[in-house]
N, C-alpha and C. Protein backbone atom coordinates (compact mmCIF):
# COMPACT_ATOMS: atom_id res chain seq x y z
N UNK A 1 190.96 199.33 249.04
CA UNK A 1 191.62 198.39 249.93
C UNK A 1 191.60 198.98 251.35
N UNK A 2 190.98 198.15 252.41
CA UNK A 2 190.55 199.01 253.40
C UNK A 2 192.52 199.07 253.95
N UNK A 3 192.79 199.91 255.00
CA UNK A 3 194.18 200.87 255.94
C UNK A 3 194.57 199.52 256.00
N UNK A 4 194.28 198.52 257.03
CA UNK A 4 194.77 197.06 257.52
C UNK A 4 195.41 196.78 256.38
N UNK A 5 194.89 196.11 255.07
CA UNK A 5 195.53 195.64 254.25
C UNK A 5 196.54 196.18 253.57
N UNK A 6 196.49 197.58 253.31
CA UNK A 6 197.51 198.04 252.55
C UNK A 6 198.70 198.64 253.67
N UNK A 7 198.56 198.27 255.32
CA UNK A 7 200.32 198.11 256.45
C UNK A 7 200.40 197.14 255.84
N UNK A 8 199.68 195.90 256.29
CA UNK A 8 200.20 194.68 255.60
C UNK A 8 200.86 194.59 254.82
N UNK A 9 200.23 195.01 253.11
CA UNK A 9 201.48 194.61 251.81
C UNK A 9 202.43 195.71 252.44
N UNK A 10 202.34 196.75 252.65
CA UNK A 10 203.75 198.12 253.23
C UNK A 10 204.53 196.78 253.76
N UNK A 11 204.16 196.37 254.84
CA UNK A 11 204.96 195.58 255.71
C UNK A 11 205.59 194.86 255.12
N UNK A 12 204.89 193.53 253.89
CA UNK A 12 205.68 192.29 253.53
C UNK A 12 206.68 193.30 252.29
N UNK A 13 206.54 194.09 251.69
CA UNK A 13 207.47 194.46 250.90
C UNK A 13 208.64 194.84 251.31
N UNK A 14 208.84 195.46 252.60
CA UNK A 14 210.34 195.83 253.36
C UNK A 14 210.84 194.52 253.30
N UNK A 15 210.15 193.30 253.59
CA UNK A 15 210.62 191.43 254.08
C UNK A 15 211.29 191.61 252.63
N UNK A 16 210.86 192.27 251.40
CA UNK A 16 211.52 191.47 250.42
C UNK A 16 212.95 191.45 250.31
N UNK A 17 213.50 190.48 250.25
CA UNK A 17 214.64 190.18 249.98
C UNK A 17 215.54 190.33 248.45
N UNK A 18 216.88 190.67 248.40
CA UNK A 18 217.03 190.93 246.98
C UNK A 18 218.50 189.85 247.33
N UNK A 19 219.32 189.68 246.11
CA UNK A 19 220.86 189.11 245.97
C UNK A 19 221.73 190.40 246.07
N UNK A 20 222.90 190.56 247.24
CA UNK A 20 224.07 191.72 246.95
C UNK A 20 225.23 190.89 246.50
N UNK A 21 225.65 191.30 245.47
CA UNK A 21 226.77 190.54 245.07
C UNK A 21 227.81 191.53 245.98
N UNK A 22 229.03 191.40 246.53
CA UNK A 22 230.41 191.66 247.15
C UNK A 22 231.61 191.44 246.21
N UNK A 23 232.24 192.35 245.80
CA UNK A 23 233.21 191.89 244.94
C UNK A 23 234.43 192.31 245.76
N UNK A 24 235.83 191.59 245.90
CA UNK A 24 236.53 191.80 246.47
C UNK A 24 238.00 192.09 245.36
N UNK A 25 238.73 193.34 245.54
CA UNK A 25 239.73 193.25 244.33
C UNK A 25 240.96 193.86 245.13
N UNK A 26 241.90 194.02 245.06
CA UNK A 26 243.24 194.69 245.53
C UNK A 26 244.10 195.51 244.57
N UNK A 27 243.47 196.96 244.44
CA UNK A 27 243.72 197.86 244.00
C UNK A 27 244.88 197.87 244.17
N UNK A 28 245.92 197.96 245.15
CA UNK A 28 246.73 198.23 246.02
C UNK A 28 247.77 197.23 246.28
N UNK A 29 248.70 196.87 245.28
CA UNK A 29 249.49 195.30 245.64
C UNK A 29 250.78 195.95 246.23
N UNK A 30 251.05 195.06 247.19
CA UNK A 30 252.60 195.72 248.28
C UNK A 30 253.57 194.28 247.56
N UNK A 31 253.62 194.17 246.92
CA UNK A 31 254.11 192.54 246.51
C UNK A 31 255.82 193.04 246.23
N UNK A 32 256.71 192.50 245.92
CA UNK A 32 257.92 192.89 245.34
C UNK A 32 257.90 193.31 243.77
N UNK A 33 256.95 192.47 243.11
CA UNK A 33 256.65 193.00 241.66
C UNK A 33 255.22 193.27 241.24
N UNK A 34 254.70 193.60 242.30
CA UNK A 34 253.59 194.45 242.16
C UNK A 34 252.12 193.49 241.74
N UNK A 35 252.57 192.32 241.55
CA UNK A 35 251.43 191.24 240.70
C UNK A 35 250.68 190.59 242.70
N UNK A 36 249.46 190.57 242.51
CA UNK A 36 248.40 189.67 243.63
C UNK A 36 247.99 188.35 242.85
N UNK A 37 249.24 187.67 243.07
CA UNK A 37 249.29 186.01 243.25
C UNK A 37 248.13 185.48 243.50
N UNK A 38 247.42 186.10 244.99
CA UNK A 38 246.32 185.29 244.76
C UNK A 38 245.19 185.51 244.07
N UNK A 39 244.87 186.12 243.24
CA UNK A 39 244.30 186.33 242.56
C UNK A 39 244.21 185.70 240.79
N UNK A 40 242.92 184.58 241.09
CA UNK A 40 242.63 183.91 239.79
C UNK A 40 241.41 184.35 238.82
N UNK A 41 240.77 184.21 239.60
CA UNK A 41 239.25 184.41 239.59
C UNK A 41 238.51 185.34 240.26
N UNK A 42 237.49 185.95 239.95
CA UNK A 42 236.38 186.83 240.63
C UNK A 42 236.61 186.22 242.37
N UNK A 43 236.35 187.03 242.81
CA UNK A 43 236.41 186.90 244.66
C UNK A 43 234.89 187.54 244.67
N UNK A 44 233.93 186.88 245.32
CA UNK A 44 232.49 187.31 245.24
C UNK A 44 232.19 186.86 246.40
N UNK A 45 231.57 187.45 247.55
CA UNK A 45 230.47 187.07 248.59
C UNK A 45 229.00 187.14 248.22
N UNK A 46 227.91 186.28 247.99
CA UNK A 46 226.55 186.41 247.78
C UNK A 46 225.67 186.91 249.02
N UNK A 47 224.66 187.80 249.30
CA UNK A 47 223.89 188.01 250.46
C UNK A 47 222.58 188.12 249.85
N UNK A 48 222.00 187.12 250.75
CA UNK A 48 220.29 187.53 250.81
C UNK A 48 219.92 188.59 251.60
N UNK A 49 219.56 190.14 251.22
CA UNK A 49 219.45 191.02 252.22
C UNK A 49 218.36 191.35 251.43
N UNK A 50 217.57 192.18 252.81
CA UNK A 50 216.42 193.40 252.33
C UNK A 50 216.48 194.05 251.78
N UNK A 51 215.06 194.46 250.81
CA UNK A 51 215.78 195.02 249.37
C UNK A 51 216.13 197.08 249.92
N UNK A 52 215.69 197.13 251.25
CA UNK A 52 215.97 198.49 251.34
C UNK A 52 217.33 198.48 251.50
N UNK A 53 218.22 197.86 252.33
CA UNK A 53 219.32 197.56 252.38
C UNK A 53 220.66 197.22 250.94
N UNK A 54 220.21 196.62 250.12
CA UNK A 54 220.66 196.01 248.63
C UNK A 54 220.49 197.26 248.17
N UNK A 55 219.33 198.31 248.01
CA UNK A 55 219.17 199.61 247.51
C UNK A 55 220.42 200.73 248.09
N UNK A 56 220.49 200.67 249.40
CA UNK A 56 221.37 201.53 250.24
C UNK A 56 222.93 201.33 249.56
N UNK A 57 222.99 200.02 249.41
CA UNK A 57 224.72 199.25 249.05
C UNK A 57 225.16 199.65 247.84
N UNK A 58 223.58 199.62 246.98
CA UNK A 58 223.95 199.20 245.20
C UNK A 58 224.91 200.07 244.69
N UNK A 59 225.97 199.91 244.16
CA UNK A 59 227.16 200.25 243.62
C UNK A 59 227.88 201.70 244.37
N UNK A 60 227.80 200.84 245.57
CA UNK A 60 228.96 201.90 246.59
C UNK A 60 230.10 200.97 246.66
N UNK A 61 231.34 201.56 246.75
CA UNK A 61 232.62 200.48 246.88
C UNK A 61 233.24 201.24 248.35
N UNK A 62 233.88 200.14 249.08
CA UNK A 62 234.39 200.68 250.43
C UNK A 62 236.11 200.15 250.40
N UNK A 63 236.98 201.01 250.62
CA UNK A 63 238.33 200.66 250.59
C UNK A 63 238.85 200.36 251.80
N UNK A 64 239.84 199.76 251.88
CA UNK A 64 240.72 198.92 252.99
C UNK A 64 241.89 199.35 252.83
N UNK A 65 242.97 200.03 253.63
CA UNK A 65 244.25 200.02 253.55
C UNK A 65 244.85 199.35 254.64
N UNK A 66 245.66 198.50 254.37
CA UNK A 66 246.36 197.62 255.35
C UNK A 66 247.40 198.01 256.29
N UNK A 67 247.89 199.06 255.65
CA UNK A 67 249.02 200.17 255.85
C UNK A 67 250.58 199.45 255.47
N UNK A 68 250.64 198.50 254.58
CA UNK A 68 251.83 197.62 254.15
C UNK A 68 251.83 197.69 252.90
N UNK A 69 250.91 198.36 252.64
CA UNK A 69 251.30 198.94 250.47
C UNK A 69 250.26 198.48 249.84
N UNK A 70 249.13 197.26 250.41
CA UNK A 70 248.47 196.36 250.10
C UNK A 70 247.04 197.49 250.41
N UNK A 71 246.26 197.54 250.11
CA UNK A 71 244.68 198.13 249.90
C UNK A 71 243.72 197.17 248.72
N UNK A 72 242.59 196.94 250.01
CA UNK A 72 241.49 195.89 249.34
C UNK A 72 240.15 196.93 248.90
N UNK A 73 239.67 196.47 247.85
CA UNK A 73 238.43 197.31 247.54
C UNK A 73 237.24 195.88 247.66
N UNK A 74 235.85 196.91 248.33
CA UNK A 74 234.56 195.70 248.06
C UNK A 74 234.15 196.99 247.21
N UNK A 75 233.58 196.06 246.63
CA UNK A 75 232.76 196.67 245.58
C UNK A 75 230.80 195.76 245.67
N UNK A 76 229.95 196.57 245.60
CA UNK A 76 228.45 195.92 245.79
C UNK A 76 227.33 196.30 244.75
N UNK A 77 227.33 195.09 244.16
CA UNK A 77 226.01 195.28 243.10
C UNK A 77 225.19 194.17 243.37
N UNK A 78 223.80 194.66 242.69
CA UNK A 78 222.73 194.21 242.98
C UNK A 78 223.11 192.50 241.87
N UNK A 79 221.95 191.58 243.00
CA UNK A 79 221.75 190.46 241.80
C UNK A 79 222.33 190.16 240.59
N UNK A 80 223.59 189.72 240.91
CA UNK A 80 224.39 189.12 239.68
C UNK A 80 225.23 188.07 240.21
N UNK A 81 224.92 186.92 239.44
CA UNK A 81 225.60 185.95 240.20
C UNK A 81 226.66 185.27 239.13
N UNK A 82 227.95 184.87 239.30
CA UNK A 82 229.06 184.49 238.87
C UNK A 82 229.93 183.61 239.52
N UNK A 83 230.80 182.86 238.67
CA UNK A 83 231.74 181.63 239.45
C UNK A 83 232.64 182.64 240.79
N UNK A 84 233.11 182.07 241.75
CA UNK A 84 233.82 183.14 242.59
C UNK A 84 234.81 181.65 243.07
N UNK A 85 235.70 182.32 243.13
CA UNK A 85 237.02 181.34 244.29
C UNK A 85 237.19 181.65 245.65
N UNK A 86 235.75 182.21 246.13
CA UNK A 86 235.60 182.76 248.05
C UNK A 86 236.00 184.13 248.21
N UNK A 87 236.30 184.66 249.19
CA UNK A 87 236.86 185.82 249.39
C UNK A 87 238.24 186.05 250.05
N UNK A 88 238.31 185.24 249.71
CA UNK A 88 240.07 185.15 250.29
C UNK A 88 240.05 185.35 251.85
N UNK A 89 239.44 185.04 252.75
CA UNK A 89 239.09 185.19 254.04
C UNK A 89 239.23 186.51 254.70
N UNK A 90 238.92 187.36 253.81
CA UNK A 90 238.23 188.66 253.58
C UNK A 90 237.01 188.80 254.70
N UNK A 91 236.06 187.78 254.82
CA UNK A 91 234.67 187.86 254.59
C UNK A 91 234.47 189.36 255.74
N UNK A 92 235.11 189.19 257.06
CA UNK A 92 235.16 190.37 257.76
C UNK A 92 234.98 191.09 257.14
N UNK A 93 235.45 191.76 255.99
CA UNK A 93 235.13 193.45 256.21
C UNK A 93 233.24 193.40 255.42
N UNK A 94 232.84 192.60 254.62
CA UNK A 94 231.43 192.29 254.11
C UNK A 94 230.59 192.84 255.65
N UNK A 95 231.03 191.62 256.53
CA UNK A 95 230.17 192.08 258.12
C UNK A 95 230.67 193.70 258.55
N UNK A 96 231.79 193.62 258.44
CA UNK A 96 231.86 195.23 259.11
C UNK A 96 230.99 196.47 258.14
N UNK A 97 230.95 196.05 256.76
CA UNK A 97 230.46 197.13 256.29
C UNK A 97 228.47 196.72 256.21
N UNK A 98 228.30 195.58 256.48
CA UNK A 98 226.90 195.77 256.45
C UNK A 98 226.50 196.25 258.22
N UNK A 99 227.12 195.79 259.26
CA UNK A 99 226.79 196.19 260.17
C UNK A 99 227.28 197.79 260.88
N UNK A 100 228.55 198.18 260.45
CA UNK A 100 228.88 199.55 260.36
C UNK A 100 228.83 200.48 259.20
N UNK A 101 228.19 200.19 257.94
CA UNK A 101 228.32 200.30 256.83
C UNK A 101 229.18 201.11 256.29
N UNK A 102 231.04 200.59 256.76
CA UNK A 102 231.95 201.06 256.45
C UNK A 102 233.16 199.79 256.62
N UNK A 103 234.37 199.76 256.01
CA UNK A 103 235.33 199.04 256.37
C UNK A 103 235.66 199.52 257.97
N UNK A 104 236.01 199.08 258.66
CA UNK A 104 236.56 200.20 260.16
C UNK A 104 238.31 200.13 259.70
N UNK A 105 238.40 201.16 260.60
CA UNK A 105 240.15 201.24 260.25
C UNK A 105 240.43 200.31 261.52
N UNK A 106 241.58 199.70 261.45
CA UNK A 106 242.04 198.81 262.46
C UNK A 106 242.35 199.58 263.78
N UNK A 107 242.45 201.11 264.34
CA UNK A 107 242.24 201.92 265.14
C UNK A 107 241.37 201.62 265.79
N UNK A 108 239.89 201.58 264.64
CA UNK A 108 238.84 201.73 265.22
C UNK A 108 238.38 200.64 266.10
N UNK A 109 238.86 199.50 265.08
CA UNK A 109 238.50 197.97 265.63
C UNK A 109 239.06 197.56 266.76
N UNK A 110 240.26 197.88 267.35
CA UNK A 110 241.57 197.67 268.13
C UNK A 110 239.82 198.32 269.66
N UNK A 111 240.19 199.99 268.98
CA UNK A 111 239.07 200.71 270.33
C UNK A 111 237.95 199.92 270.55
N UNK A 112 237.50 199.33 269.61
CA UNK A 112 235.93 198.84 269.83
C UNK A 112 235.95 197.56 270.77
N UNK A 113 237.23 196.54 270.53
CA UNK A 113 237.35 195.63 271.22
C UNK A 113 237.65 195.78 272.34
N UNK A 114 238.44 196.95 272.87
CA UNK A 114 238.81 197.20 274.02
C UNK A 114 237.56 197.24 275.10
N UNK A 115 237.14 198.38 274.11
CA UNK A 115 235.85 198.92 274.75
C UNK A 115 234.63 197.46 275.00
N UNK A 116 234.53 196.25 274.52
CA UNK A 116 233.66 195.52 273.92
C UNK A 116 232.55 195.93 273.30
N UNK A 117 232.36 196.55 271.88
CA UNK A 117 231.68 196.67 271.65
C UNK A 117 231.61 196.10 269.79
N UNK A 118 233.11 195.62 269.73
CA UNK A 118 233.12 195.07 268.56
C UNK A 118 232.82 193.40 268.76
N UNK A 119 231.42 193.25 267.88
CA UNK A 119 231.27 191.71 267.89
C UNK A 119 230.94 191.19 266.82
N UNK A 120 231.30 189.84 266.46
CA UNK A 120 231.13 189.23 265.27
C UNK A 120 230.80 187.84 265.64
């Protein structure tokens, strides 16, 4: 296969795209009796991302503390798809951790806006 063709396939294989499933759970309930009400069903965000990216994620979990007793976990696996009831308008920390690939602490976020450099 002459050099040209085989950047080419190199090239279209990074394009490939895979499914990241996002699972959202609350380790961490600040409630009076300890039970997360809202919680019925799976909380799932779906992403079409690059599969180098979906590789980087696959079963890393990133924690959230709210600092009110309450702490959210994402959790990320590859291609699995299931009923979900949304993310509880969560979806922020999904963007913060694919574009910072971390939850930010609200410190951080508070500085970044100041600074403008936090955008969504």
């Amino acid at each position: 296969m002459p050099h040209f063709a085989i950047y080419i396939v190199r090239h279209l294989l990074k394009l490939v795209k895979m499914i990241l499933r996002f699972e959202l759970t609350m380790p961490n309930v600040g409630s009076w009796n300890g039970v997360d009400t809202g919680r019925k069903a799976g909380c799932f965000i779906f992403k079409n991302l690059p599969k180098k990216q979906v590789e980087e994620l696959n079963n890393k979990s990133f924690y959230y503390n709210f600092g009110d007793g309450w702490g959210a976990n994402v959790r990320c696996e590859k291609a699995r798809r299931s009923k979900t009831e949304g993310f509880r308008g969560y979806d922020w920390m999904v963007s913060e951790i694919l574009k910072y690939g971390k939850i930010l602490e609200r410190s951080e976020r508070h500085s970044m806006r100041d600074a403008g450099t936090y955008k969504f």
